[in-house]
N, C-alpha and C. Protein backbone atom coordinates (compact mmCIF):
# COMPACT_ATOMS: atom_id res chain seq x y z
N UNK A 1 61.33 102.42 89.19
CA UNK A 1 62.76 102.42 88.93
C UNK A 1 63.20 100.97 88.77
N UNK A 2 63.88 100.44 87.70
CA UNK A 2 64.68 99.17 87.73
C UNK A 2 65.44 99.02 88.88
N UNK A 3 65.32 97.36 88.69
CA UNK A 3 66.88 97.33 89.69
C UNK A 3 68.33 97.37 89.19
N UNK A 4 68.13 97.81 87.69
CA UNK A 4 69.84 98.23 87.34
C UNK A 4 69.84 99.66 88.01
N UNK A 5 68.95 100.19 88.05
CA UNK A 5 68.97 101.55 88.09
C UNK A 5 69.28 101.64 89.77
N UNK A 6 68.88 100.98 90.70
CA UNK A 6 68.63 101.20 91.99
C UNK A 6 70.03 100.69 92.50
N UNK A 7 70.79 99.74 91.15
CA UNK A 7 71.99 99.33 91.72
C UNK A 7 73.14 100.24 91.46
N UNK A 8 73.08 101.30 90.46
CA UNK A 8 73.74 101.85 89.80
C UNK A 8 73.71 103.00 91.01
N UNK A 9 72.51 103.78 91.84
CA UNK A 9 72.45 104.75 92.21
C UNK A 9 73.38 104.59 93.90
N UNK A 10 73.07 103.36 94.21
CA UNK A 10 73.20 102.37 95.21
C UNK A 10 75.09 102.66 95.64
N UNK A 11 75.82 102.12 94.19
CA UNK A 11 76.77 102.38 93.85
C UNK A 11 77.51 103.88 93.66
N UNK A 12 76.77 105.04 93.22
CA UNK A 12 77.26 106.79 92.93
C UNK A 12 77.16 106.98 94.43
N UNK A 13 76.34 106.29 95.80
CA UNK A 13 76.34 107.15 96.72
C UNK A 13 77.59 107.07 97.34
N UNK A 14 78.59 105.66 96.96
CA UNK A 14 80.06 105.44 97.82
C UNK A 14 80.68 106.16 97.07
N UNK A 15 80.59 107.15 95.91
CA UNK A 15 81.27 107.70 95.75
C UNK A 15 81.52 109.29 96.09
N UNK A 16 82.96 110.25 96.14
CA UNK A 16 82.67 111.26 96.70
C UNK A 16 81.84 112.41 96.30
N UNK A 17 81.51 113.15 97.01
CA UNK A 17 80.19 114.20 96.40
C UNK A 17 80.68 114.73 94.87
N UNK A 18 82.48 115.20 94.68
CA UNK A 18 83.00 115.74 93.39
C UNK A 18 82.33 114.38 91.93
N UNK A 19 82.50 113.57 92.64
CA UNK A 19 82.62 112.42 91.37
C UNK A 19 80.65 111.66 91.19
N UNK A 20 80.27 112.17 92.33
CA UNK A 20 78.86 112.31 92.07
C UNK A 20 78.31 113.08 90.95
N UNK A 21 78.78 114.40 91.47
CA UNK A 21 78.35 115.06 90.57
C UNK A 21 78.58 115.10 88.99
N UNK A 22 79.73 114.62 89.06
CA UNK A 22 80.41 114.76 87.37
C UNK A 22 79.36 113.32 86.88
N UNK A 23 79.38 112.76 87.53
CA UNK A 23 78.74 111.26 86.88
C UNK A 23 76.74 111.79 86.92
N UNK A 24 75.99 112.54 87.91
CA UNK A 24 74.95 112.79 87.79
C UNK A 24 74.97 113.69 85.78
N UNK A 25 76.25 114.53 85.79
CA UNK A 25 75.84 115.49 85.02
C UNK A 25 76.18 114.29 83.67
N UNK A 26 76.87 113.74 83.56
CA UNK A 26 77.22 112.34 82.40
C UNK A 26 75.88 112.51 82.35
N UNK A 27 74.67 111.68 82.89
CA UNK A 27 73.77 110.99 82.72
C UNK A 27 72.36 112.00 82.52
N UNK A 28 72.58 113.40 83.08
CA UNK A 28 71.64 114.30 82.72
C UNK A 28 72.08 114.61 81.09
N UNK A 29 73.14 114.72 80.69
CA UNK A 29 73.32 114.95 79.50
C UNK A 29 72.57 113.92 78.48
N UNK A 30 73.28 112.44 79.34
CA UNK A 30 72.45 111.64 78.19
C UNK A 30 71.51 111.75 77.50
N UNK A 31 70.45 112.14 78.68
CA UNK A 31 69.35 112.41 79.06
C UNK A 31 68.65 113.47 78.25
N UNK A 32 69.36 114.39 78.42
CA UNK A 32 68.96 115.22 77.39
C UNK A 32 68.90 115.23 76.00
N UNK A 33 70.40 114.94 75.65
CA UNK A 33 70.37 114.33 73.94
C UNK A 33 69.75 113.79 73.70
N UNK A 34 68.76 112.48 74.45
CA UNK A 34 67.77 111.98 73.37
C UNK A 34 66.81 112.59 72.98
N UNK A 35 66.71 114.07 73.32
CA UNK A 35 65.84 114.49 73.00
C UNK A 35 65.88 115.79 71.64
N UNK A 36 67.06 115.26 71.26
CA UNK A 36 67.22 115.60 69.69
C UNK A 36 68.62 116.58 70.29
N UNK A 37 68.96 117.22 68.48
CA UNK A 37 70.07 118.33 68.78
C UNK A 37 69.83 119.25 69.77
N UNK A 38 71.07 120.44 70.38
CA UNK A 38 70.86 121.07 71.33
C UNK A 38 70.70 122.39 70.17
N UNK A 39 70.06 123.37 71.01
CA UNK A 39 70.15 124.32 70.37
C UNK A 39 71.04 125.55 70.98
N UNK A 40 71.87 126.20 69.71
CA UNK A 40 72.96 126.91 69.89
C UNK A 40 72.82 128.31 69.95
N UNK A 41 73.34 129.66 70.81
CA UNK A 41 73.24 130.72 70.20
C UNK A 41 74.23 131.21 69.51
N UNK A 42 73.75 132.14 68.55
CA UNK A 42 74.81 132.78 67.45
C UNK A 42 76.33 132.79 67.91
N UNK A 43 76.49 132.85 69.32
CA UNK A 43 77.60 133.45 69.55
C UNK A 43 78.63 132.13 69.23
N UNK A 44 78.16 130.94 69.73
CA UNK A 44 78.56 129.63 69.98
C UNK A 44 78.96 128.94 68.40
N UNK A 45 77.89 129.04 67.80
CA UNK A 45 77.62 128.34 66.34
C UNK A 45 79.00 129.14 65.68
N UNK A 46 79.14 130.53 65.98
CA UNK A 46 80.12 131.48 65.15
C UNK A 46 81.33 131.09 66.08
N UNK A 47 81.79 130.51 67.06
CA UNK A 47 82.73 129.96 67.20
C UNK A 47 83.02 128.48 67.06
N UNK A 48 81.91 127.75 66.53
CA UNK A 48 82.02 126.69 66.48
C UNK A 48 82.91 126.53 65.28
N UNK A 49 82.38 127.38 64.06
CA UNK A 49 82.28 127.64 62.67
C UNK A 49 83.68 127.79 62.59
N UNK A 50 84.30 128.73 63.28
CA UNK A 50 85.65 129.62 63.43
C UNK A 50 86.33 128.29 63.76
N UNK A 51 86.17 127.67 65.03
CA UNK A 51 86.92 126.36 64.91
C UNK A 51 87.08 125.55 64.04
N UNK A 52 86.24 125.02 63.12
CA UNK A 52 86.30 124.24 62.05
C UNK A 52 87.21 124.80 61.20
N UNK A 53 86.87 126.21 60.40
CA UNK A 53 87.87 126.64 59.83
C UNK A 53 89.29 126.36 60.04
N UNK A 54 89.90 126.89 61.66
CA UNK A 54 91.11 126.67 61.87
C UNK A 54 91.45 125.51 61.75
N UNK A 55 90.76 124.70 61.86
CA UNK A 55 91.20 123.19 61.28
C UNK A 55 91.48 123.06 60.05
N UNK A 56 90.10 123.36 59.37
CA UNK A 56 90.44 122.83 58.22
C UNK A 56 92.00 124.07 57.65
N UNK A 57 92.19 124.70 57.62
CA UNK A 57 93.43 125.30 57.11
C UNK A 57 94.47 125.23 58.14
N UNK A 58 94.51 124.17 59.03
CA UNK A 58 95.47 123.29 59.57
C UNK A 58 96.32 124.30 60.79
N UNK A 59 95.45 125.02 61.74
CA UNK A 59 95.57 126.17 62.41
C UNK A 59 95.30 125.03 63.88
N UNK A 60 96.18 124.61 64.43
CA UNK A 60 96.16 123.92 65.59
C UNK A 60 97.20 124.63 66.84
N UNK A 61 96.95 124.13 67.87
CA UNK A 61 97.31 124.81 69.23
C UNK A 61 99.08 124.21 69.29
N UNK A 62 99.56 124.73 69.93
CA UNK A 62 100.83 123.91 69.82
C UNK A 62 101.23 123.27 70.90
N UNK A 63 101.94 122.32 71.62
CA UNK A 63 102.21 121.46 72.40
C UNK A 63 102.52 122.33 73.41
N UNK A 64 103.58 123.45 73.91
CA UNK A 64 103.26 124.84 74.81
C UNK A 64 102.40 125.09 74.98
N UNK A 65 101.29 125.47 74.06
CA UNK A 65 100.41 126.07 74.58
C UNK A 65 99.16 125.42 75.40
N UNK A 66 99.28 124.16 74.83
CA UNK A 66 98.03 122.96 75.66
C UNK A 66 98.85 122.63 76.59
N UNK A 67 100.12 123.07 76.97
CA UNK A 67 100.66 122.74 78.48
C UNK A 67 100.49 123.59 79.23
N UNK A 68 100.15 124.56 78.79
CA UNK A 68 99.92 126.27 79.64
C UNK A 68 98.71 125.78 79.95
N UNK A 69 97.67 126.04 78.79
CA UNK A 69 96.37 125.66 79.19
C UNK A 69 96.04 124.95 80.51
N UNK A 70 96.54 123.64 80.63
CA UNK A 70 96.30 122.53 81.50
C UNK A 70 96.56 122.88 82.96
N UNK A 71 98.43 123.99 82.51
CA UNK A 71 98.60 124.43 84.28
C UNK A 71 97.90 125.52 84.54
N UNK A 72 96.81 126.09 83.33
CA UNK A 72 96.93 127.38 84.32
C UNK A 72 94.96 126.47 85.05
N UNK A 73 94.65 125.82 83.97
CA UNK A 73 93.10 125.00 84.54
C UNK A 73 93.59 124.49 86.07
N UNK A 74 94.56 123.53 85.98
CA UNK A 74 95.11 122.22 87.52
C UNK A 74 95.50 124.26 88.69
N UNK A 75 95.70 125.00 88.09
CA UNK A 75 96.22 125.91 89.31
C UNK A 75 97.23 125.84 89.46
């Protein structure tokens, strides 16, 4: 292991277990992507697809509704 690495880990342990984790999963991701594209199932790709569409024919969320969203995620 480097010592950026031993300083970096050194550093995630003062932090709290929530913000550990979000920062372990940052770096597993990295981690993973280099190892090329992810692979998708049908269900995902066909909503990916569906999203693009609504974009491109200019089908966006409206300022209500990404405020709903947010309170009903925070609780």
């Amino acid at each position: 292991m480097t010592k950026l690495l031993d300083l970096a880990i050194a550093e995630l342990r003062k932090l709290p277990p929530a913000e550990q984790d979000e920062t372990a999963e940052m770096l597993l991701w990295s981690i993973e992507t280099r190892a090329g594209p992810l692979s998708l199932d049908n269900e995902t790709l066909t909503a990916i697809e569906e999203g693009l569409a609504q974009a491109r024919r200019g089908e966006f969320a409206s300022d209500a509704e990404i405020e709903a969203l947010w309170k009903r995620r925070d609780g």
